[in-house]
C-alpha atoms as a PDB file:
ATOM      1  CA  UNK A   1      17.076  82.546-131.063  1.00  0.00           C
ATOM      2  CA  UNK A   2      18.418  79.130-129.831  1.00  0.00           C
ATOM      3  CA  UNK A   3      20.623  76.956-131.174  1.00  0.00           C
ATOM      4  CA  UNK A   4      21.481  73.638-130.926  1.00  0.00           C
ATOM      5  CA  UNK A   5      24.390  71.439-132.783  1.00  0.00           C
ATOM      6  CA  UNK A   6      22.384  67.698-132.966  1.00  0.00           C
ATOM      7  CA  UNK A   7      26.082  66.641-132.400  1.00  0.00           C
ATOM      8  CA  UNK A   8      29.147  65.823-130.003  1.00  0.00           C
ATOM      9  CA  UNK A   9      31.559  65.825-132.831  1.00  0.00           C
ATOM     10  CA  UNK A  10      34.684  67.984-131.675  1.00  0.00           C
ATOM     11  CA  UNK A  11      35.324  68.742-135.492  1.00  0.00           C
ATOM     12  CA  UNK A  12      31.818  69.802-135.704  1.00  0.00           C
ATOM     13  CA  UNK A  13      31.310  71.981-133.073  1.00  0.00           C
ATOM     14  CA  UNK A  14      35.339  73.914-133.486  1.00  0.00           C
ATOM     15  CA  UNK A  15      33.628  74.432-137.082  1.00  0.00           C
ATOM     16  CA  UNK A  16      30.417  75.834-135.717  1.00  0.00           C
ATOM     17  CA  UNK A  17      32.234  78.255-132.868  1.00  0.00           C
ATOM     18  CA  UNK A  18      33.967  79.957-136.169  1.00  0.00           C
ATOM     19  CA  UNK A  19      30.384  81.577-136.663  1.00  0.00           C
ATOM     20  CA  UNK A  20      30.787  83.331-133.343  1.00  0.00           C
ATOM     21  CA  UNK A  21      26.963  82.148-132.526  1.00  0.00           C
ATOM     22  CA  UNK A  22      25.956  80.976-128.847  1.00  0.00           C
ATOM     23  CA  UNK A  23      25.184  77.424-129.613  1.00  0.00           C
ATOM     24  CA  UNK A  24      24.393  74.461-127.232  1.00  0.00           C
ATOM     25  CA  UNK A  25      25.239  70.449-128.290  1.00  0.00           C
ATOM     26  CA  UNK A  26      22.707  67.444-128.077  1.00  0.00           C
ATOM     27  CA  UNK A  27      23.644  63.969-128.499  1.00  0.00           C
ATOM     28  CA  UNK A  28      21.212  62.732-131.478  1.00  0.00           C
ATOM     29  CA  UNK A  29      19.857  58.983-130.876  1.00  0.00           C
ATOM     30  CA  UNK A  30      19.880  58.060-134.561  1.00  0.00           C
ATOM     31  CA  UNK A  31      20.793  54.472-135.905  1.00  0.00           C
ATOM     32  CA  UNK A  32      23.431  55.223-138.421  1.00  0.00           C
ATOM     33  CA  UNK A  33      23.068  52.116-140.227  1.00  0.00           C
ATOM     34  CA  UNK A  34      22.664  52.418-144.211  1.00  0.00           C
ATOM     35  CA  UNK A  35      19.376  50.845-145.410  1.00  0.00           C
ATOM     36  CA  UNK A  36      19.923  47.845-147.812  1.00  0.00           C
ATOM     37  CA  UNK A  37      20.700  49.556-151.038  1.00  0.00           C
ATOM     38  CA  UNK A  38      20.977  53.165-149.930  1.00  0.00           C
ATOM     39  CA  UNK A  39      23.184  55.050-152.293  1.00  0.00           C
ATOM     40  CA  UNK A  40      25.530  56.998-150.160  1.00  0.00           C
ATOM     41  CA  UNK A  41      24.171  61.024-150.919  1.00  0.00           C
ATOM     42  CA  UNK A  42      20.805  59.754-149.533  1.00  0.00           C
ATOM     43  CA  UNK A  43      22.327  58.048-146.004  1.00  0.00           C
ATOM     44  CA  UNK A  44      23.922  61.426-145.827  1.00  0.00           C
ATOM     45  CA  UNK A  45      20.424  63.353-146.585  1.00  0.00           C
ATOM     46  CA  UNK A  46      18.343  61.001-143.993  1.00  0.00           C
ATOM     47  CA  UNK A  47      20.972  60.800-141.784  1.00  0.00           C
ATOM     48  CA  UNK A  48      21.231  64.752-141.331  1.00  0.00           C
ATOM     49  CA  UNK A  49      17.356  65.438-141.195  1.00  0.00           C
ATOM     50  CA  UNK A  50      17.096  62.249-139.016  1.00  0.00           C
ATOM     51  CA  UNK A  51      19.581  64.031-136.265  1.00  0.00           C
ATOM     52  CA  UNK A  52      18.328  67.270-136.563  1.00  0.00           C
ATOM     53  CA  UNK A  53      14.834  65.923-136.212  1.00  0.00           C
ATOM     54  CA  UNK A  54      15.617  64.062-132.709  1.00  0.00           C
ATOM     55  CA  UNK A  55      17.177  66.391-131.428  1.00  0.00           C
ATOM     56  CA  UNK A  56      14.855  69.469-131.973  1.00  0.00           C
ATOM     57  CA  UNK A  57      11.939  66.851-130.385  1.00  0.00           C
ATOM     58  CA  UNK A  58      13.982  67.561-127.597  1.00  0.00           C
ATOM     59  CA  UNK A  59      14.124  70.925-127.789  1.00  0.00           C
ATOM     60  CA  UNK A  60      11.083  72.958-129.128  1.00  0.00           C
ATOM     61  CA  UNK A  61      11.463  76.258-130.214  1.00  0.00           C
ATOM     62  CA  UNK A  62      15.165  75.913-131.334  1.00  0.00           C
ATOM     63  CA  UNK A  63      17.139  75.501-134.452  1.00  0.00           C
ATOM     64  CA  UNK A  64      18.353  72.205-134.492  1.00  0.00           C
ATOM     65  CA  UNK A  65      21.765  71.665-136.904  1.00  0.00           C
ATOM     66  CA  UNK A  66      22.238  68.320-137.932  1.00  0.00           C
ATOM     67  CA  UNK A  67      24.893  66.897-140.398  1.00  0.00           C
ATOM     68  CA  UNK A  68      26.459  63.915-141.921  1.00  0.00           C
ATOM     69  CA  UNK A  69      29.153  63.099-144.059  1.00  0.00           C
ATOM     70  CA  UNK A  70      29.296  60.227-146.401  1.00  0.00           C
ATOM     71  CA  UNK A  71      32.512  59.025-148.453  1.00  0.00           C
ATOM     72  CA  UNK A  72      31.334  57.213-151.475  1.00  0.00           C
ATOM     73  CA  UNK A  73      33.939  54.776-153.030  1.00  0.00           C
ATOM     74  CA  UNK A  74      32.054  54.030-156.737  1.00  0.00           C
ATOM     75  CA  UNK A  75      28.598  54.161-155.390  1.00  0.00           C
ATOM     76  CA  UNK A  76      29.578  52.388-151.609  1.00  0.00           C
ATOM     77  CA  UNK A  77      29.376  54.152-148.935  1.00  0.00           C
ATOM     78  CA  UNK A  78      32.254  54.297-146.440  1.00  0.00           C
ATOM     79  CA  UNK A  79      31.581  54.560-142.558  1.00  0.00           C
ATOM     80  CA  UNK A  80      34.140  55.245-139.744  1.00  0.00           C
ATOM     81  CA  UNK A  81      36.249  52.638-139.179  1.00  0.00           C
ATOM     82  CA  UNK A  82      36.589  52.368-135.718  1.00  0.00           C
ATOM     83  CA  UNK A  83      39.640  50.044-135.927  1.00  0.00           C
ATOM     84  CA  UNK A  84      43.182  50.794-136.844  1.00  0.00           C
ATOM     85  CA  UNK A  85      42.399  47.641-139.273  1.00  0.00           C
ATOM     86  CA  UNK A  86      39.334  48.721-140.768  1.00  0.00           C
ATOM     87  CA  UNK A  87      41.059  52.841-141.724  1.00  0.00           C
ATOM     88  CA  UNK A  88      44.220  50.655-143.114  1.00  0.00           C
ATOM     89  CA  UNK A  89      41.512  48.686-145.163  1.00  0.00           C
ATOM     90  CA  UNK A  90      39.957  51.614-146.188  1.00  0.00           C
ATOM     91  CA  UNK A  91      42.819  53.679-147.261  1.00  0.00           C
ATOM     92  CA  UNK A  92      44.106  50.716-149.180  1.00  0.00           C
ATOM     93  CA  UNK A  93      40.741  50.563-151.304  1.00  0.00           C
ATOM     94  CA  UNK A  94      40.721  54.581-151.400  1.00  0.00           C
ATOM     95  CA  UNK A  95      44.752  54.761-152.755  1.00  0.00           C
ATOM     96  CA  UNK A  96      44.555  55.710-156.384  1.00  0.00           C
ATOM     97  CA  UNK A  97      40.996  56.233-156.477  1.00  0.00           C
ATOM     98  CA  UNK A  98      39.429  59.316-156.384  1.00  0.00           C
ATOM     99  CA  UNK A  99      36.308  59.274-153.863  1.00  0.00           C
ATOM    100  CA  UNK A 100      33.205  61.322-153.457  1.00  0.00           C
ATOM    101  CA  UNK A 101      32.342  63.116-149.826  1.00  0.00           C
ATOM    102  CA  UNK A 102      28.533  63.857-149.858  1.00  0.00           C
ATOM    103  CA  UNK A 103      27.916  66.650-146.410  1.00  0.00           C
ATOM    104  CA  UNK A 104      24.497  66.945-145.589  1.00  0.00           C
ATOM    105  CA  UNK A 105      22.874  69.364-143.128  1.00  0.00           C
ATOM    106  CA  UNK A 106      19.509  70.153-142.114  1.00  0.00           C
ATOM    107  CA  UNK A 107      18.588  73.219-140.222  1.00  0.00           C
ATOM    108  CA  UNK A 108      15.165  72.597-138.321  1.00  0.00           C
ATOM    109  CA  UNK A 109      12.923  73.683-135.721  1.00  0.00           C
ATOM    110  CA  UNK A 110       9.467  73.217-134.537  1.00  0.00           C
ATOM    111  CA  UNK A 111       8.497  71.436-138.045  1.00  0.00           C
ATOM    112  CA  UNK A 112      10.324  74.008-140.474  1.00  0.00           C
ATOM    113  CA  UNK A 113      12.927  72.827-142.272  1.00  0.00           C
ATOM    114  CA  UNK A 114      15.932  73.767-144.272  1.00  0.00           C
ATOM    115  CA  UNK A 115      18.625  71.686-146.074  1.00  0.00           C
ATOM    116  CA  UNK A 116      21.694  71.745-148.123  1.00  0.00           C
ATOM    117  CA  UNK A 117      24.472  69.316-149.345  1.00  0.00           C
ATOM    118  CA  UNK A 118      28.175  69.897-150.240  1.00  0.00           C
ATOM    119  CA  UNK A 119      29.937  67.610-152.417  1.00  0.00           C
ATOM    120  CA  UNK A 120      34.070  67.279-152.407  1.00  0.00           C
ATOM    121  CA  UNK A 121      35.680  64.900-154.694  1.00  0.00           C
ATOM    122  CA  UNK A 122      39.507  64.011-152.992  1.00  0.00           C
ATOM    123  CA  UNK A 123      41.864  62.214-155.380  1.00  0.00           C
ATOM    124  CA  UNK A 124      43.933  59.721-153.361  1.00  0.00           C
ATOM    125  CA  UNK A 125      47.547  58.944-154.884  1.00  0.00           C
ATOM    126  CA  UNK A 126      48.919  55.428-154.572  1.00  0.00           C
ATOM    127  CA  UNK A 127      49.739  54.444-151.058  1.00  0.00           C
ATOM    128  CA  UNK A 128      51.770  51.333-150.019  1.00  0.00           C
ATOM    129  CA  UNK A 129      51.161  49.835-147.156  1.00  0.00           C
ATOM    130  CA  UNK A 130      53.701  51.382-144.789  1.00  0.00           C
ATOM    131  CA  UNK A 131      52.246  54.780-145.700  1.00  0.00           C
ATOM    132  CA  UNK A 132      49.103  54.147-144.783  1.00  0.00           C
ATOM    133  CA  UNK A 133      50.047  52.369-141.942  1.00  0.00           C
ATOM    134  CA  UNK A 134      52.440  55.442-140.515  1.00  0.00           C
ATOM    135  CA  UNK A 135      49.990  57.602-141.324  1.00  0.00           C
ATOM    136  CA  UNK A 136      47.448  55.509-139.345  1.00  0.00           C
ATOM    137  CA  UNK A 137      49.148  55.487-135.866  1.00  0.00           C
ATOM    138  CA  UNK A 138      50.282  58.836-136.597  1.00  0.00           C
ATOM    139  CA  UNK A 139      47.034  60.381-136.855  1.00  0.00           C
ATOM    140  CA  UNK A 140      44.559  57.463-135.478  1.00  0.00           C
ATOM    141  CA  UNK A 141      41.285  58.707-137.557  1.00  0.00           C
ATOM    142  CA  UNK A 142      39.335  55.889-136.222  1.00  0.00           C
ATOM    143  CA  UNK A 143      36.235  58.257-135.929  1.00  0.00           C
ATOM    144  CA  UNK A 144      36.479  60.235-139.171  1.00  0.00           C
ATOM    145  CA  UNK A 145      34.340  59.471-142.557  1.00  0.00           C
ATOM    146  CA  UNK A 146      37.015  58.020-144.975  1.00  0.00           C
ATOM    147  CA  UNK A 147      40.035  57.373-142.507  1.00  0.00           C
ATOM    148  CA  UNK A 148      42.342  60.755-142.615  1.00  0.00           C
ATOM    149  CA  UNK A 149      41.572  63.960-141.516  1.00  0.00           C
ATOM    150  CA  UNK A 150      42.455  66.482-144.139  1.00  0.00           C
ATOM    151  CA  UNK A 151      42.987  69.831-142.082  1.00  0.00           C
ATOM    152  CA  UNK A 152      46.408  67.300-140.613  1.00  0.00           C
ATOM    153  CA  UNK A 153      48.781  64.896-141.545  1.00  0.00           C
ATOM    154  CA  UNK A 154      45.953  63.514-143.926  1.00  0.00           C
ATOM    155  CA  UNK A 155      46.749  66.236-146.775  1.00  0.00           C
ATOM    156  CA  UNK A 156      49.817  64.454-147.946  1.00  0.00           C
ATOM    157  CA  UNK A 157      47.625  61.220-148.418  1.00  0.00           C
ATOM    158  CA  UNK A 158      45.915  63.286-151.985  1.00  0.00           C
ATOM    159  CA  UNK A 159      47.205  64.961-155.227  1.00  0.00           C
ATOM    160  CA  UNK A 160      43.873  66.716-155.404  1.00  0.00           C
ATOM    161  CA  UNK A 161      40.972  67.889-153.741  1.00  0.00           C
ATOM    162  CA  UNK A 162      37.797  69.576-155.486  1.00  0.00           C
ATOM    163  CA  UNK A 163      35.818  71.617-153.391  1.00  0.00           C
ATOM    164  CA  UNK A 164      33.402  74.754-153.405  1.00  0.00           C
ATOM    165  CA  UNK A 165      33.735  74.742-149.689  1.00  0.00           C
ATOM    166  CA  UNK A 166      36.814  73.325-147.808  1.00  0.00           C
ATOM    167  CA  UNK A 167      35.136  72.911-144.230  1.00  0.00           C
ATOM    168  CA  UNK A 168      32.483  70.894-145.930  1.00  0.00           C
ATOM    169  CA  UNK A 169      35.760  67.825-145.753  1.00  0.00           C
ATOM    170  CA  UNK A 170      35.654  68.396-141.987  1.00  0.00           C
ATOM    171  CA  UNK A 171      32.272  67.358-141.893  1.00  0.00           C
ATOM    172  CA  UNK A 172      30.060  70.570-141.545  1.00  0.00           C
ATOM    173  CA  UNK A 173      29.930  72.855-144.757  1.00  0.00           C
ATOM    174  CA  UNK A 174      30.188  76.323-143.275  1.00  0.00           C
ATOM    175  CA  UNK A 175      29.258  78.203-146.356  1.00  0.00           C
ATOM    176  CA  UNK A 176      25.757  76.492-146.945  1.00  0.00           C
ATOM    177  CA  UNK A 177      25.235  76.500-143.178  1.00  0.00           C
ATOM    178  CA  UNK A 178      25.667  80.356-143.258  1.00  0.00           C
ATOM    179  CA  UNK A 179      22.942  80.623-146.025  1.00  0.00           C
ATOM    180  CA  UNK A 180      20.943  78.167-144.181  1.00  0.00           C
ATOM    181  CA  UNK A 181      20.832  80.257-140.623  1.00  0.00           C
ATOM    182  CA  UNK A 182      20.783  83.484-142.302  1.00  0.00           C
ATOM    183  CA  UNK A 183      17.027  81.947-143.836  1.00  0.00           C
ATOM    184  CA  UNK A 184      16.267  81.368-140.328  1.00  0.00           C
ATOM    185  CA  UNK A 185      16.869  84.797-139.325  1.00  0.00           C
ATOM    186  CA  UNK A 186      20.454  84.594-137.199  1.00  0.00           C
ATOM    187  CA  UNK A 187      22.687  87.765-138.117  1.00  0.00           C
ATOM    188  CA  UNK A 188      25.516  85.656-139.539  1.00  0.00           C
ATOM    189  CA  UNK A 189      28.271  87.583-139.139  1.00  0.00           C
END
């Protein structure tokens, strides 16, 4: 069976070659946007279907993964920042807080469809402002969900993290995925 990653996140796809699985990557052409009044689990729902559904129109007759991850800061949803600026301001509203990351993925081909989301709840301590701006040029996470990236420098940012799966952080939950591809029939391991 094929399969395809509707993705061209690096952290993504190292997660994905754990499962030892031939696997190809496809840019999805999704609009990431949040509709006005979206609570952040469902962006990360439609967001995941909507990538795995794009891509697999592309590519009939393969299982299409796609994903998304969501940091929810009391009911907002949190993007990537894109800006040293914009992770500083982030971090800064995240210190002391604890915050809710919402991983959605969607296995699908040909019109079948499976789904499953992973929620992590990561309890920030208080940062000052030189922290989080060491830890910004340090680690640059312009282009990860919530500003740090946990499997680095970004662990020292928390006193906590609550998990049932700790790849789910990284931004694809390897534990439901395995359920997920084992329902479509892949020999996982």
């Amino acid at each position: 069976m094929s399969l395809v990653l509707a993705s061209t996140s690096r952290y993504r796809r190292e997660l994905l070659q754990r499962l030892a699985l031939p696997f190809d990557c496809a840019r999805p052409d999704v609009d990431e946007t949040a509709l006005n009044g979206e609570a952040p689990l469902a962006l990360a729902i439609r967001l995941a279907a909507a990538k795995a559904a794009d891509v697999a129109a592309r590519h009939p007759g393969a299982w299409v993964i796609g994903s998304d991850q969501v940091a929810d800061l009391n009911g907002q949803p949190l993007g990537k920042p894109g800006t040293v600026d914009a992770a500083c301001a982030q971090l800064a509203a995240m210190a002391g807080q604890t915050v809710r990351f919402h991983t959605a993925i969607s296995l699908m081909r040909d019109g079948e469809s499976l789904a499953a989301v992973d929620l992590t709840e990561v309890r920030f301590r208080t940062l000052g402002q030189q922290e989080i701006a060491r830890y910004v040029t340090a680690e640059q996470p312009l282009d990860c969900a919530g500003s740090f990236k946990c499997e680095g420098l970004g662990i020292s940012l928390f006193e906590a993290i609550d998990n049932r799966d700790p790849t789910a952080l990284i931004g694809l939950p390897l534990i439901a995925l395995c359920g997920l591809l084992r329902q479509a029939g892949f020999a996982v391991p």
